[in-house]
N, C-alpha and C. Protein backbone atom coordinates (compact mmCIF):
# COMPACT_ATOMS: atom_id res chain seq x y z
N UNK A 1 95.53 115.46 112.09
CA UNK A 1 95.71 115.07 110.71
C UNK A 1 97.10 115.50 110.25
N UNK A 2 98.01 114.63 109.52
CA UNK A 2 99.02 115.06 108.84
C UNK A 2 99.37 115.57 107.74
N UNK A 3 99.60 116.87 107.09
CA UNK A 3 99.11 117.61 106.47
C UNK A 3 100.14 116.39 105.47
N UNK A 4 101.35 115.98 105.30
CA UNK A 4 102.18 115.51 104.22
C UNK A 4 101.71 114.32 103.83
N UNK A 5 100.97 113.15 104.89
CA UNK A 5 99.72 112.15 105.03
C UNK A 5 98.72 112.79 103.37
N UNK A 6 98.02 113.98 104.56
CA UNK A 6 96.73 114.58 102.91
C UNK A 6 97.36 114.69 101.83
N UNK A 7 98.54 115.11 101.76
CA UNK A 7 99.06 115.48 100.38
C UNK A 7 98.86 114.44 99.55
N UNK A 8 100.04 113.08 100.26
CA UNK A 8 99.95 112.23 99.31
C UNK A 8 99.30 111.58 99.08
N UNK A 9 97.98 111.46 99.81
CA UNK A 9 96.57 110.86 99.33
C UNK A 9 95.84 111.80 98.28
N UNK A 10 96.05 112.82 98.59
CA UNK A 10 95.27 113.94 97.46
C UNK A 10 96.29 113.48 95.70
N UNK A 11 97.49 113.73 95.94
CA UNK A 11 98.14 113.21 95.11
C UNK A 11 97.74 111.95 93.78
N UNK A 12 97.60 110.85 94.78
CA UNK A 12 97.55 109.42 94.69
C UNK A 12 95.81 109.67 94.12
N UNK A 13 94.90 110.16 94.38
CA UNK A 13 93.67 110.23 93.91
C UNK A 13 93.96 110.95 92.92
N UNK A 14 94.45 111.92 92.40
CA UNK A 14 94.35 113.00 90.96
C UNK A 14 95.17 111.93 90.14
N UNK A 15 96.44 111.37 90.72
CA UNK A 15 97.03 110.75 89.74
C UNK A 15 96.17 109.23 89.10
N UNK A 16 95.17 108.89 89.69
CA UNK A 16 94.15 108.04 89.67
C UNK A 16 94.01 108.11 88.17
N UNK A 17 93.38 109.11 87.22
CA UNK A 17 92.92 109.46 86.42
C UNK A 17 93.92 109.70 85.21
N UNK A 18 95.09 110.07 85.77
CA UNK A 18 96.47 110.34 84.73
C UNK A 18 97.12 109.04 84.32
N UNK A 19 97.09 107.79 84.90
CA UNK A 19 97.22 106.98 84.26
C UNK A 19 98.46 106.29 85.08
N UNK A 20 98.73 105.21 84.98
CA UNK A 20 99.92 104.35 86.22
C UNK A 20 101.36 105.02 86.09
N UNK A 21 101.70 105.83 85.10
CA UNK A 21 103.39 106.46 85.19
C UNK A 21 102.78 107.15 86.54
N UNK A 22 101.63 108.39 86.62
CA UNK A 22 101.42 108.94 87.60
C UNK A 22 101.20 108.71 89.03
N UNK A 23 100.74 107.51 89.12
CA UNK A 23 100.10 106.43 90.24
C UNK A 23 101.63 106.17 90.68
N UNK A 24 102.73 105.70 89.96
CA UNK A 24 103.59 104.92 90.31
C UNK A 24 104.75 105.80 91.32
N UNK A 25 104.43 107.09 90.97
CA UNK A 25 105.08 108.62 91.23
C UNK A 25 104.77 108.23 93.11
N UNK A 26 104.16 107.57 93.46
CA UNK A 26 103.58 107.19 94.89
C UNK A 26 104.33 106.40 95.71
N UNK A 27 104.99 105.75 94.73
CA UNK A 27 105.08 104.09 95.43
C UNK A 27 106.96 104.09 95.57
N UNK A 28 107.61 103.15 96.33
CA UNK A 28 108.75 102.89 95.92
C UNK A 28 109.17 101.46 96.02
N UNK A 29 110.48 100.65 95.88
CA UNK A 29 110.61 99.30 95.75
C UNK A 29 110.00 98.28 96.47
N UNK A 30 110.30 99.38 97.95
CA UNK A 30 109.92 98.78 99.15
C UNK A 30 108.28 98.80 99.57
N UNK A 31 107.72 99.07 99.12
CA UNK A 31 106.01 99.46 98.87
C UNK A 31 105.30 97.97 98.51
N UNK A 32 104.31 98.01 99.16
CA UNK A 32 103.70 96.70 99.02
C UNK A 32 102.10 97.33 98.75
N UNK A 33 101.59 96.32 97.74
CA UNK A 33 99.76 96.71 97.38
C UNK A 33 99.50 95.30 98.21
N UNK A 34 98.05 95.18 99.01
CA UNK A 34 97.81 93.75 99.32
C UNK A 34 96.17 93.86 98.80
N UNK A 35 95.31 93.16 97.85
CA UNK A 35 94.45 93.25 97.50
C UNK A 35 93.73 91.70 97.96
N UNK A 36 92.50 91.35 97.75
CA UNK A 36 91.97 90.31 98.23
C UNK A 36 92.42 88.97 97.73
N UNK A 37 92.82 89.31 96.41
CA UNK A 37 93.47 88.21 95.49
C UNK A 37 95.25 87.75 95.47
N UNK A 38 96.39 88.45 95.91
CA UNK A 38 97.37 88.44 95.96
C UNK A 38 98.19 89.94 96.69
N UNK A 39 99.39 89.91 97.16
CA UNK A 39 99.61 91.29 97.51
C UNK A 39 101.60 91.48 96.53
N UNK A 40 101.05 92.90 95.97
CA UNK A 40 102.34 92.90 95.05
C UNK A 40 103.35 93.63 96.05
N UNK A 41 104.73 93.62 95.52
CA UNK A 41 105.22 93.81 96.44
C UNK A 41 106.73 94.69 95.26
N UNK A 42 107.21 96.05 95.38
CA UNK A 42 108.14 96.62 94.77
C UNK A 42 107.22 97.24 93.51
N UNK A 43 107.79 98.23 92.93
CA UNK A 43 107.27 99.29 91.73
C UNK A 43 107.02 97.72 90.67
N UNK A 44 107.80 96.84 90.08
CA UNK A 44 107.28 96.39 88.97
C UNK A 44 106.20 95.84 89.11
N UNK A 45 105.68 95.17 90.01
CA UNK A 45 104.46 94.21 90.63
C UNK A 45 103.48 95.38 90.58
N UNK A 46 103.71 96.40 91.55
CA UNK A 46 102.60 97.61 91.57
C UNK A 46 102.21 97.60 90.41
N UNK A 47 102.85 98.00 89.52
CA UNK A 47 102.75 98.56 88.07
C UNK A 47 101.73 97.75 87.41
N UNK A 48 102.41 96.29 87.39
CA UNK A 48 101.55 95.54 86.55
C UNK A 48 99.89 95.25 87.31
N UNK A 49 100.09 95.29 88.77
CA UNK A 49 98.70 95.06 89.40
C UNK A 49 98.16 96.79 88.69
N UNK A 50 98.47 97.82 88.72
CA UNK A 50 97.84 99.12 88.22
C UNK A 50 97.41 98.82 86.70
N UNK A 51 98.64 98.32 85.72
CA UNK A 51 98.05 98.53 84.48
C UNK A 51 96.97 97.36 84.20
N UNK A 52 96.83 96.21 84.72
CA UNK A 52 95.81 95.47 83.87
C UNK A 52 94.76 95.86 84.81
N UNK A 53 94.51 96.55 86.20
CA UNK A 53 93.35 96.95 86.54
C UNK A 53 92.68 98.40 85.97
N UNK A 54 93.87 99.09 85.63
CA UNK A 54 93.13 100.33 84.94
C UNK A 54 92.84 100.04 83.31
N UNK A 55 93.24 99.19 82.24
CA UNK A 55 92.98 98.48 81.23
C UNK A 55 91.76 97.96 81.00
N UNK A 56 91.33 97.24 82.88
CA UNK A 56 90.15 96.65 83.18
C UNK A 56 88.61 97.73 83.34
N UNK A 57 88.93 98.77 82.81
CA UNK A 57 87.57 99.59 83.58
C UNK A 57 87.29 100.73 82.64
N UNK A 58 86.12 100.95 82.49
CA UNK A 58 85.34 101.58 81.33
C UNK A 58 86.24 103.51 81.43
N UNK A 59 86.50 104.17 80.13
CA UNK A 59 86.57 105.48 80.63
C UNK A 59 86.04 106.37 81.85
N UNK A 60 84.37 105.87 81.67
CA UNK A 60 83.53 106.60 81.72
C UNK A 60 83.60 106.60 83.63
N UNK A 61 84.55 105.78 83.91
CA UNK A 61 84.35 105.48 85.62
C UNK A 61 84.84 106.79 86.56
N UNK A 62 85.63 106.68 85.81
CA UNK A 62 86.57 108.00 86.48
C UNK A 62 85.49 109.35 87.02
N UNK A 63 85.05 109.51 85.66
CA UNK A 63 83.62 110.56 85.96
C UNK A 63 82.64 110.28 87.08
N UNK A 64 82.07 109.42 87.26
CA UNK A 64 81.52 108.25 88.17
C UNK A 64 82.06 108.03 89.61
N UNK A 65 83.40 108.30 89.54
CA UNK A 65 83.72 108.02 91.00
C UNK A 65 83.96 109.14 91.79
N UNK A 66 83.03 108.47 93.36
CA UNK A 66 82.84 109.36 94.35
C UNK A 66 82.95 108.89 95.38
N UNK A 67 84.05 109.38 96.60
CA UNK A 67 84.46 109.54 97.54
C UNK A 67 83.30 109.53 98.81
N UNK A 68 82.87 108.82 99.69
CA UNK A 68 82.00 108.92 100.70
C UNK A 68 83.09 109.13 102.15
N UNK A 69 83.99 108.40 102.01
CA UNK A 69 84.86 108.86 103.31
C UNK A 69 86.32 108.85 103.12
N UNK A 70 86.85 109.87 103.74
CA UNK A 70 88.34 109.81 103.52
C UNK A 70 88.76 110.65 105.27
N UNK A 71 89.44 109.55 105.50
CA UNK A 71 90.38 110.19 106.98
C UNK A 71 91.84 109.89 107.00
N UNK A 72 92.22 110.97 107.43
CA UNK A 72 93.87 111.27 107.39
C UNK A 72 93.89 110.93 108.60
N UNK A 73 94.77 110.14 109.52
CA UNK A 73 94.91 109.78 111.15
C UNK A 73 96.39 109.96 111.02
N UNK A 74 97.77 110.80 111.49
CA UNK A 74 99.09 110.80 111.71
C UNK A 74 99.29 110.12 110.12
N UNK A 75 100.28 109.04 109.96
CA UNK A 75 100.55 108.65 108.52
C UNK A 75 99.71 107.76 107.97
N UNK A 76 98.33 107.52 108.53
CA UNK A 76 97.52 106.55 107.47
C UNK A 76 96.43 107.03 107.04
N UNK A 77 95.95 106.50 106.08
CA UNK A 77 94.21 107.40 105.05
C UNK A 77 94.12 106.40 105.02
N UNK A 78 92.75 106.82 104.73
CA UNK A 78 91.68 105.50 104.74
C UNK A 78 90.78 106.12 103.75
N UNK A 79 89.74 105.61 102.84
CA UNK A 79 89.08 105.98 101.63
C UNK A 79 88.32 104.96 101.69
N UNK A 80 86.82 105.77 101.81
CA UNK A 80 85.89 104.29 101.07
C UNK A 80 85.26 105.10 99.66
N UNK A 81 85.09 105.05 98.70
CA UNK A 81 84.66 105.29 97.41
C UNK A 81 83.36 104.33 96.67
N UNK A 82 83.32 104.41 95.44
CA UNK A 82 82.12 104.16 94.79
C UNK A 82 82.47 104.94 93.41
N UNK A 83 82.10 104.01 92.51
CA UNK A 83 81.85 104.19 91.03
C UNK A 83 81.05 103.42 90.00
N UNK A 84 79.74 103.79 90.41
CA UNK A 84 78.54 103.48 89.91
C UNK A 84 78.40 103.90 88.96
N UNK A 85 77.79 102.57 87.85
CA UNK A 85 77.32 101.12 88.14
C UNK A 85 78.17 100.44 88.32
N UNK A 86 79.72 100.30 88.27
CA UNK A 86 80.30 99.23 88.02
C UNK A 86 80.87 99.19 89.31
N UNK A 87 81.58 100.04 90.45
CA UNK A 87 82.08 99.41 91.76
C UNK A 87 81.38 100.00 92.55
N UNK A 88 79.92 99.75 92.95
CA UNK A 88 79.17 100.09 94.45
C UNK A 88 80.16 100.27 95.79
N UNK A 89 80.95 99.79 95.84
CA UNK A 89 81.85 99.58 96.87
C UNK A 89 83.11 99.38 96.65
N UNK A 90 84.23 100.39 96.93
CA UNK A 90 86.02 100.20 96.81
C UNK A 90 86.41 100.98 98.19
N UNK A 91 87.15 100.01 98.57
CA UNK A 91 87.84 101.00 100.17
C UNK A 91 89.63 100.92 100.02
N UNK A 92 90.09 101.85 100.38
CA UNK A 92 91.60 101.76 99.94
C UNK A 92 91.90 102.29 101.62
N UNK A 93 93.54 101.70 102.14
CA UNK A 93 93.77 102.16 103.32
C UNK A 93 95.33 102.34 102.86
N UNK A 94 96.24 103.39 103.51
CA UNK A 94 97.35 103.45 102.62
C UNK A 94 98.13 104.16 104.71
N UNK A 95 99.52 103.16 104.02
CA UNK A 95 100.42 103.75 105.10
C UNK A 95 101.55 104.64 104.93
N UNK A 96 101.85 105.84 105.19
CA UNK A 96 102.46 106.68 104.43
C UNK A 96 103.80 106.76 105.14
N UNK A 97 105.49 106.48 104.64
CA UNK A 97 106.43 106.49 105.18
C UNK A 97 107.28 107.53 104.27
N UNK A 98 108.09 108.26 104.72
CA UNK A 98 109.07 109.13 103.99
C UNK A 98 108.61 109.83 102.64
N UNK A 99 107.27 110.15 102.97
CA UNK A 99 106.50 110.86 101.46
C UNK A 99 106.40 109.95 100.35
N UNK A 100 106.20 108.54 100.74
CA UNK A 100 105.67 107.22 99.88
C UNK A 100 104.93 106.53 100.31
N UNK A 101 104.10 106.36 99.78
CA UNK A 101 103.07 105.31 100.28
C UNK A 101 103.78 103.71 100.20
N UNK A 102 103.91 103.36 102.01
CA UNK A 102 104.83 102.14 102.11
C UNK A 102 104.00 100.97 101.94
N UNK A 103 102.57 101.14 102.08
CA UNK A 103 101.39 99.96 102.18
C UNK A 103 100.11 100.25 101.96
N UNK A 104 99.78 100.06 101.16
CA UNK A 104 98.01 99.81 100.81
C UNK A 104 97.29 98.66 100.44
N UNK A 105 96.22 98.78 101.22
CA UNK A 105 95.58 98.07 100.79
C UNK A 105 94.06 97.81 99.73
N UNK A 106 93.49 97.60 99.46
CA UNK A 106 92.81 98.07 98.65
C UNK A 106 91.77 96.54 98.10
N UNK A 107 90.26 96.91 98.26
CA UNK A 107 89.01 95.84 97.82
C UNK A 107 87.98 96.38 97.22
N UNK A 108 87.55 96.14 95.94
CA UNK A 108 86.51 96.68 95.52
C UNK A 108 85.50 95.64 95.12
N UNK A 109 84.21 95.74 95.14
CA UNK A 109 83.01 95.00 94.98
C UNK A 109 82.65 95.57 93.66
N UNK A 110 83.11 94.87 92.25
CA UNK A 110 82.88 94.87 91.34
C UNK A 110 81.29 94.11 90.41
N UNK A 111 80.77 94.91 89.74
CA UNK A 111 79.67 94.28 89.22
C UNK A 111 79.15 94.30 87.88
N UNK A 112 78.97 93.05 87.50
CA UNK A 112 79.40 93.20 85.39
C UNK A 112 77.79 94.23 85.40
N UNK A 113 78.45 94.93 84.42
CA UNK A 113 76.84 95.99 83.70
C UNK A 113 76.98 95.75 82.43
């Protein structure tokens, strides 16, 4: 396991909750998100894929969400999560280059309550 790998996944999860200036603290130009629907690509794209998905989701989720697997392998994590009732299922996989996350990917199984 790569201890600078855990960091910035440990990072990238606390900043989860602080809101996208914090999230963005992750990423750099060259950083790509690829989600099921489109893949953004540089900090402004990130940004806007972060703010209308965190805009999109009740306070109360944050409290709610729980981690079932997380593996650090050399520079990549992998995360499958859950934040019930509303995402039974979110898996994030992130590739970590020069203490930035250069690629993630990321799918969640969303469900109206």
């Amino acid at each position: 396991m790569s201890k600078a790998t855990a960091a910035i996944l440990a990072h990238h999860l606390e900043a989860f909750s602080e809101g996208v200036e914090a999230l963005m603290e992750s990423y750099t130009e060259d950083s790509v998100l690829m989600t099921p629907g489109a893949n953004y690509e540089g900090l402004t794209e990130i940004r806007v894929f972060f703010t209308a998905f965190l805009d999109s989701l009740p306070a109360e989720l944050f409290d709610a969400m729980k981690i079932s697997r997380q593996e650090v392998l050399g520079n990549v994590a992998y995360v499958v999560w859950e934040a019930r009732p509303w995402i039974p299922l979110g898996t994030d996989t992130f590739i970590i280059k020069g203490g930035k996350i250069a690629l993630q990917t990321f799918a969640a199984h969303a469900v109206p309550v």
